[in-house]
N, C-alpha and C. Protein backbone atom coordinates (compact mmCIF):
# COMPACT_ATOMS: atom_id res chain seq x y z
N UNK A 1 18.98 -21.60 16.78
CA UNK A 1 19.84 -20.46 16.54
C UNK A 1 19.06 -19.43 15.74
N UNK A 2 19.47 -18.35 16.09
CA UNK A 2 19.28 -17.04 15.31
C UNK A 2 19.42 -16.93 13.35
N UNK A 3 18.64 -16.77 12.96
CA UNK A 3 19.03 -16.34 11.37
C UNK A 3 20.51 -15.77 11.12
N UNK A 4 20.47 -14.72 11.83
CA UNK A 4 21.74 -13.99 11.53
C UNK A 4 22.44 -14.71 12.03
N UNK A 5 22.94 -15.24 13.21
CA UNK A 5 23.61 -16.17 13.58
C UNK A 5 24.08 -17.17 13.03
N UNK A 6 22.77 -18.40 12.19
CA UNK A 6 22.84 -19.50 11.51
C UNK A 6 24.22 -18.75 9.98
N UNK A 7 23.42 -17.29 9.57
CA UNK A 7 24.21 -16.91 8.37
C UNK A 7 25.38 -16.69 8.60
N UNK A 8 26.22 -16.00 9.74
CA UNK A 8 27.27 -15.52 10.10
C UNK A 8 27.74 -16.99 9.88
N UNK A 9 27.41 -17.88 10.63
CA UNK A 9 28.32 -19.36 10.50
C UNK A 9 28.46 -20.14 9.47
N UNK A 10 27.73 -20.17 8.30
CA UNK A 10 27.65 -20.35 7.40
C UNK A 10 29.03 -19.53 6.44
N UNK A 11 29.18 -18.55 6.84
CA UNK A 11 29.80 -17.40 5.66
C UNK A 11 31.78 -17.85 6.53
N UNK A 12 31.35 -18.01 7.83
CA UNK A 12 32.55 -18.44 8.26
C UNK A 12 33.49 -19.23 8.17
N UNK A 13 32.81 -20.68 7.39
CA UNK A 13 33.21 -22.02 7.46
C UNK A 13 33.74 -21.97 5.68
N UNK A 14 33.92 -21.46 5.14
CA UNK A 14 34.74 -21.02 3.82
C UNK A 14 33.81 -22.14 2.49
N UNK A 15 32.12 -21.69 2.84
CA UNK A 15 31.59 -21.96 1.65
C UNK A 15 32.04 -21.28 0.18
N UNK A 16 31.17 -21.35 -1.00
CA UNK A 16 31.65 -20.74 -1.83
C UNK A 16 30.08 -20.15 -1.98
N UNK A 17 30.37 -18.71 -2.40
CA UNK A 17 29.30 -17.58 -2.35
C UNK A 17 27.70 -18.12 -2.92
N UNK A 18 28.25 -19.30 -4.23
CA UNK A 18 26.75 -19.74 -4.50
C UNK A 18 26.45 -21.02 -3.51
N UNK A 19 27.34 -21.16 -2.81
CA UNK A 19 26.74 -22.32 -1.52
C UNK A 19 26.11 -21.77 -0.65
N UNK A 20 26.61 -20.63 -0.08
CA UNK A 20 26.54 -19.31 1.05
C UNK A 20 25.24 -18.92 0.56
N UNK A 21 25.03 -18.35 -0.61
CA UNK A 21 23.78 -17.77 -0.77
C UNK A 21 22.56 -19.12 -0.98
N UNK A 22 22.59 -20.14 -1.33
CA UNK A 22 21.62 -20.86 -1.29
C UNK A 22 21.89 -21.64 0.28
N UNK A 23 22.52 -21.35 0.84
CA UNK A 23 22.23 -21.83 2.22
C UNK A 23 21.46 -20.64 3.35
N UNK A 24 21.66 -19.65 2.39
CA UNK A 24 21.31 -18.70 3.04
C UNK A 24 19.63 -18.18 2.88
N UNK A 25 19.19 -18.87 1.72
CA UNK A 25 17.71 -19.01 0.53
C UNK A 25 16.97 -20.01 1.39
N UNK A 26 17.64 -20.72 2.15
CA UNK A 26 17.03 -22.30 2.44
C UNK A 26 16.58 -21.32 4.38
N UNK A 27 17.39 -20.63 4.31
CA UNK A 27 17.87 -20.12 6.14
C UNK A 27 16.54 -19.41 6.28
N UNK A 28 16.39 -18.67 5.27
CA UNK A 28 15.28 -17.18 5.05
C UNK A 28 14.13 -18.12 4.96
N UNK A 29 13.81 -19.38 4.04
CA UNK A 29 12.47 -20.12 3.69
C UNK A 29 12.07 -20.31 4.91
N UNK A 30 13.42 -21.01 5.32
CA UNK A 30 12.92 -22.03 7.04
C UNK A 30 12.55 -20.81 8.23
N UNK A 31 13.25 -19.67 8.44
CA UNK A 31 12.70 -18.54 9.20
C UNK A 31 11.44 -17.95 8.48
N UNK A 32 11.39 -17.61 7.49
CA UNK A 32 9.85 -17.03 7.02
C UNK A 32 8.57 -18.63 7.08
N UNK A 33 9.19 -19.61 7.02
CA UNK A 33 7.89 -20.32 7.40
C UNK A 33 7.37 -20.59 8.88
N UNK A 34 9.17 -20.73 9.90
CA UNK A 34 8.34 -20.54 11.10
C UNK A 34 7.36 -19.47 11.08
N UNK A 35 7.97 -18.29 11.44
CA UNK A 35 7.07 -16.89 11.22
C UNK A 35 5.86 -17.05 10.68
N UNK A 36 5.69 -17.39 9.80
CA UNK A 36 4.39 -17.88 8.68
C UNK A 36 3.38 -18.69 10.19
N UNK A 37 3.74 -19.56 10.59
CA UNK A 37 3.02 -20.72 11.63
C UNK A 37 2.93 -20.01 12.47
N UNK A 38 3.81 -19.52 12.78
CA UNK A 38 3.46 -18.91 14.48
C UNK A 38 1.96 -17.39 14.49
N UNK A 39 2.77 -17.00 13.23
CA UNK A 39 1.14 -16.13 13.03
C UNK A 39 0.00 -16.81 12.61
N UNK A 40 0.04 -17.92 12.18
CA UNK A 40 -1.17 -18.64 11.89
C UNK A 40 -2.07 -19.05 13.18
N UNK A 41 -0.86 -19.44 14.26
CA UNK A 41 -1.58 -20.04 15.25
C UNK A 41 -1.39 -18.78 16.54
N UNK A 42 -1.15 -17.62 16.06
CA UNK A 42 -1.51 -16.47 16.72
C UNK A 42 -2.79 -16.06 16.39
N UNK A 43 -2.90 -15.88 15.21
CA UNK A 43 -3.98 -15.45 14.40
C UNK A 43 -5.11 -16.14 15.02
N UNK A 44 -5.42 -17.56 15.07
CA UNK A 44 -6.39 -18.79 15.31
C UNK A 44 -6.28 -18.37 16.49
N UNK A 45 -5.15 -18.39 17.58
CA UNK A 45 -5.76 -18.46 19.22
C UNK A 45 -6.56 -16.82 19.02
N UNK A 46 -6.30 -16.28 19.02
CA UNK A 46 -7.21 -14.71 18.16
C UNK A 46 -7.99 -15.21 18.00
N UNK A 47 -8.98 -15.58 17.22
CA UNK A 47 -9.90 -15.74 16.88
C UNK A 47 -11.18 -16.77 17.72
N UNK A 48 -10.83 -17.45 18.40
CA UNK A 48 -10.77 -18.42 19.31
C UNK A 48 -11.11 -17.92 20.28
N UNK A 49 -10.47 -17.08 21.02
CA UNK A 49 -10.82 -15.85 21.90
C UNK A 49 -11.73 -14.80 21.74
N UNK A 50 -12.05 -14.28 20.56
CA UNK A 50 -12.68 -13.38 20.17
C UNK A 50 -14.47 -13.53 20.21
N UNK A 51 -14.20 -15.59 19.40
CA UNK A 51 -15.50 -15.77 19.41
C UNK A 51 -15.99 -16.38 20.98
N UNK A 52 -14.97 -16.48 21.81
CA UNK A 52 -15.67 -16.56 22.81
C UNK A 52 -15.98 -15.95 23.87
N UNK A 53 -15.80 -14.76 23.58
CA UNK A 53 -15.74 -13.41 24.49
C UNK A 53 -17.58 -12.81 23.33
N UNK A 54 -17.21 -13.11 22.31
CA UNK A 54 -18.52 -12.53 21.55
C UNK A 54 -19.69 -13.72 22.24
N UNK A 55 -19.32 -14.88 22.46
CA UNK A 55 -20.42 -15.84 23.22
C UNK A 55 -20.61 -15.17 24.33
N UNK A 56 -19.73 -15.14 25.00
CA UNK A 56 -19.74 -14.45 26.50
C UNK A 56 -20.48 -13.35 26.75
N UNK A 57 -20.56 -12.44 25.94
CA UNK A 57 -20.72 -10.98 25.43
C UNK A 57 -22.27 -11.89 25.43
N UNK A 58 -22.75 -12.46 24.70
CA UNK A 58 -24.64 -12.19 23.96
C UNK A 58 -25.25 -13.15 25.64
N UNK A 59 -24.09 -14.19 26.00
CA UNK A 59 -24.78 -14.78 27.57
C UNK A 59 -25.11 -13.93 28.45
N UNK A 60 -23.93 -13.29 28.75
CA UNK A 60 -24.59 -12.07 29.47
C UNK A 60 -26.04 -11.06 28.95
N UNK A 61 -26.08 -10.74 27.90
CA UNK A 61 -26.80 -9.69 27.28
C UNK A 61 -27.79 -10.26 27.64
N UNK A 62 -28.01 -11.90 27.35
CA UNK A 62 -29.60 -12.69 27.55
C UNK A 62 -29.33 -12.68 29.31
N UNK A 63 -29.07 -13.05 29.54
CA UNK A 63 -28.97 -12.19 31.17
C UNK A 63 -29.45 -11.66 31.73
N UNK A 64 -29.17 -10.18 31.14
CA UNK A 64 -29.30 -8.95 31.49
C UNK A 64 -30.71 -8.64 31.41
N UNK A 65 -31.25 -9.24 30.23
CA UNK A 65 -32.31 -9.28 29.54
C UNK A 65 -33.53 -9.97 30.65
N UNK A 66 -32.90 -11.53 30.90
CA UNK A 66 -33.89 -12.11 31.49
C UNK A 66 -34.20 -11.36 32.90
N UNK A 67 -33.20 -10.47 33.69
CA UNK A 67 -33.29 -10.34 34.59
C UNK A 67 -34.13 -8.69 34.58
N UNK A 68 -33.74 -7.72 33.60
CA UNK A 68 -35.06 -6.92 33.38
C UNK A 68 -36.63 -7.20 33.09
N UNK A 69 -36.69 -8.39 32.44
CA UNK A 69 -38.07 -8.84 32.61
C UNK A 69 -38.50 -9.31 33.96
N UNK A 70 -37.63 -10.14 34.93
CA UNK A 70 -38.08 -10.74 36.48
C UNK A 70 -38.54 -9.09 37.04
N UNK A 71 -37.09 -8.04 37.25
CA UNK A 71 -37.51 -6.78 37.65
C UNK A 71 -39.15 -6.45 37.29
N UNK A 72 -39.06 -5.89 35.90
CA UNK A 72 -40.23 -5.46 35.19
C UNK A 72 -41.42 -6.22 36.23
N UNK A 73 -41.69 -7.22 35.86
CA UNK A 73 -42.74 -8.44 36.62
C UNK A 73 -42.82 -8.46 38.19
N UNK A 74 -41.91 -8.01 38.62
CA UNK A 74 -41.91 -7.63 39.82
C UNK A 74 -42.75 -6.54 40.45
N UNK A 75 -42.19 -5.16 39.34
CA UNK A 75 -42.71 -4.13 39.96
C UNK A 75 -44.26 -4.00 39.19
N UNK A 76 -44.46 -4.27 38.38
CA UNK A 76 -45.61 -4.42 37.95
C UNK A 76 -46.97 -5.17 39.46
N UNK A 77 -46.27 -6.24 39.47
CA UNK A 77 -46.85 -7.13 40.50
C UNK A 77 -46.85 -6.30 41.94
N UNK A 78 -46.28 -5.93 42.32
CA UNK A 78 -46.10 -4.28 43.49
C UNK A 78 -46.77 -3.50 43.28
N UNK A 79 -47.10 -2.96 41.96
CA UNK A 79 -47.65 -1.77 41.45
C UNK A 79 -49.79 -2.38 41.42
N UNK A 80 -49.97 -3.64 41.21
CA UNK A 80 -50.93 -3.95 41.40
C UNK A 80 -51.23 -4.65 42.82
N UNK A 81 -50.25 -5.22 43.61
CA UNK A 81 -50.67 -4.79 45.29
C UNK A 81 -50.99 -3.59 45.54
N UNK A 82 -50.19 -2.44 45.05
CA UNK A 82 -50.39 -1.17 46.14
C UNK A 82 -51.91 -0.51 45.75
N UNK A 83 -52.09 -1.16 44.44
CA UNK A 83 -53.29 -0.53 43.60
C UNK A 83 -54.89 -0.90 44.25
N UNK A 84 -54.72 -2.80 44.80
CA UNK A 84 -55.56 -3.59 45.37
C UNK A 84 -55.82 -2.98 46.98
N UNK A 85 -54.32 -2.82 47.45
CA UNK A 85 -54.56 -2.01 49.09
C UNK A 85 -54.99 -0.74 48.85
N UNK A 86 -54.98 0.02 48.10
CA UNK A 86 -55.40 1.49 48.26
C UNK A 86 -56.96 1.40 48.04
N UNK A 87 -57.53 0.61 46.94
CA UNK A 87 -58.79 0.14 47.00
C UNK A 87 -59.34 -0.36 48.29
N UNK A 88 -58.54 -1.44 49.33
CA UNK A 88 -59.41 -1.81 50.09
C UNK A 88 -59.72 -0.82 50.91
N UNK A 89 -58.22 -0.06 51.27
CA UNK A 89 -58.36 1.31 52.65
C UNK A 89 -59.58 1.86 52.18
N UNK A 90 -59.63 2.60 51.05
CA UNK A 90 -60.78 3.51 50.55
C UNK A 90 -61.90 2.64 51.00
N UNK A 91 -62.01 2.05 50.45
CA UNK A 91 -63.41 1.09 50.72
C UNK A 91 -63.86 0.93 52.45
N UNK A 92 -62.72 0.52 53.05
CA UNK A 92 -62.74 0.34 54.53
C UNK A 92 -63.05 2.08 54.78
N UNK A 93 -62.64 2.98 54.79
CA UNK A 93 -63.06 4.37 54.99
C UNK A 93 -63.66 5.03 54.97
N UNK A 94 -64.81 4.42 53.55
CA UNK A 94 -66.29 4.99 53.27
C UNK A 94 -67.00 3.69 54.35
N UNK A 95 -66.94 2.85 54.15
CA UNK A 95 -67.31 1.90 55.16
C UNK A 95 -68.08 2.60 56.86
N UNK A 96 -66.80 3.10 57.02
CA UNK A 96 -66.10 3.83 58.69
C UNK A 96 -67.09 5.07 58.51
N UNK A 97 -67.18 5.43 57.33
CA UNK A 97 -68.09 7.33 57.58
C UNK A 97 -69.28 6.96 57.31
N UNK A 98 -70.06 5.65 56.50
CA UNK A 98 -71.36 5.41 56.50
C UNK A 98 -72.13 5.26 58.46
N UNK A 99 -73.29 5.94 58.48
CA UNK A 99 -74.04 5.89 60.01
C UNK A 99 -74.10 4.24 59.97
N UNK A 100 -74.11 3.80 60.49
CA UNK A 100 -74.74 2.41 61.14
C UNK A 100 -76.17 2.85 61.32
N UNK A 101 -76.46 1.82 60.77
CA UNK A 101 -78.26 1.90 60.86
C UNK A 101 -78.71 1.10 61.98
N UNK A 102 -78.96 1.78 62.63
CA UNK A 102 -79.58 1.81 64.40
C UNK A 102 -81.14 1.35 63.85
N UNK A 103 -81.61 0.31 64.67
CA UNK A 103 -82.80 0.11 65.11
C UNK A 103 -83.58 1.29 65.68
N UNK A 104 -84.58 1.82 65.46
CA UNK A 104 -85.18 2.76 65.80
C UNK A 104 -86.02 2.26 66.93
N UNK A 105 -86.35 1.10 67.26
CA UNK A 105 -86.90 0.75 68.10
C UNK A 105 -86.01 0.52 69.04
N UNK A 106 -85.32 0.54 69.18
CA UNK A 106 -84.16 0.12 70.80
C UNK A 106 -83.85 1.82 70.87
């Protein structure tokens, strides 16, 4: 039942005012301590949540992290293929414009 409710029935049943009011002292303890618990274990699932969204939060970040370094290493590794092929073409090209040295005797 309701506080106000529990009090209304209380005041109905023809206590006497210092019964009424200490039944009514006992009504308020027992509603302010639920209240009291239920924010406690509001509070805690809060917190509970918080730190595991902040876990969640730094897993990802290392993540994010590991997977900019694979990138990075990647293009790096691309960037020294294209570096190795542009060397060989060149090379193959001066190659191609050097005369062939012909036997002078044939």
């Amino acid at each position: 039942m309701k506080l106000r409710d529990q009090q209304e029935d209380v005041a109905s049943k023809g206590y006497s005012k210092q019964e009424i009011s200490h039944l009514n002292e006992q009504m308020q303890r027992a509603h302010d301590l639920q209240l009291k618990r239920i924010t406690e274990m509001i509070e805690s699932k809060m917190r509970e949540k918080t730190m595991m969204l902040e876990q969640k939060l730094a897993d990802e970040h290392a993540a994010r992290l590991r997977a900019e370094e694979t990138a990075q290493k990647a293009q790096q590794s691309s960037q020294d293929e294209i570096r190795k092929l542009r060397g060989d073409l060149e090379a193959e090209r001066r190659r191609k414009q050097k005369p062939d040295k012909i036997c002078a005797i044939m």
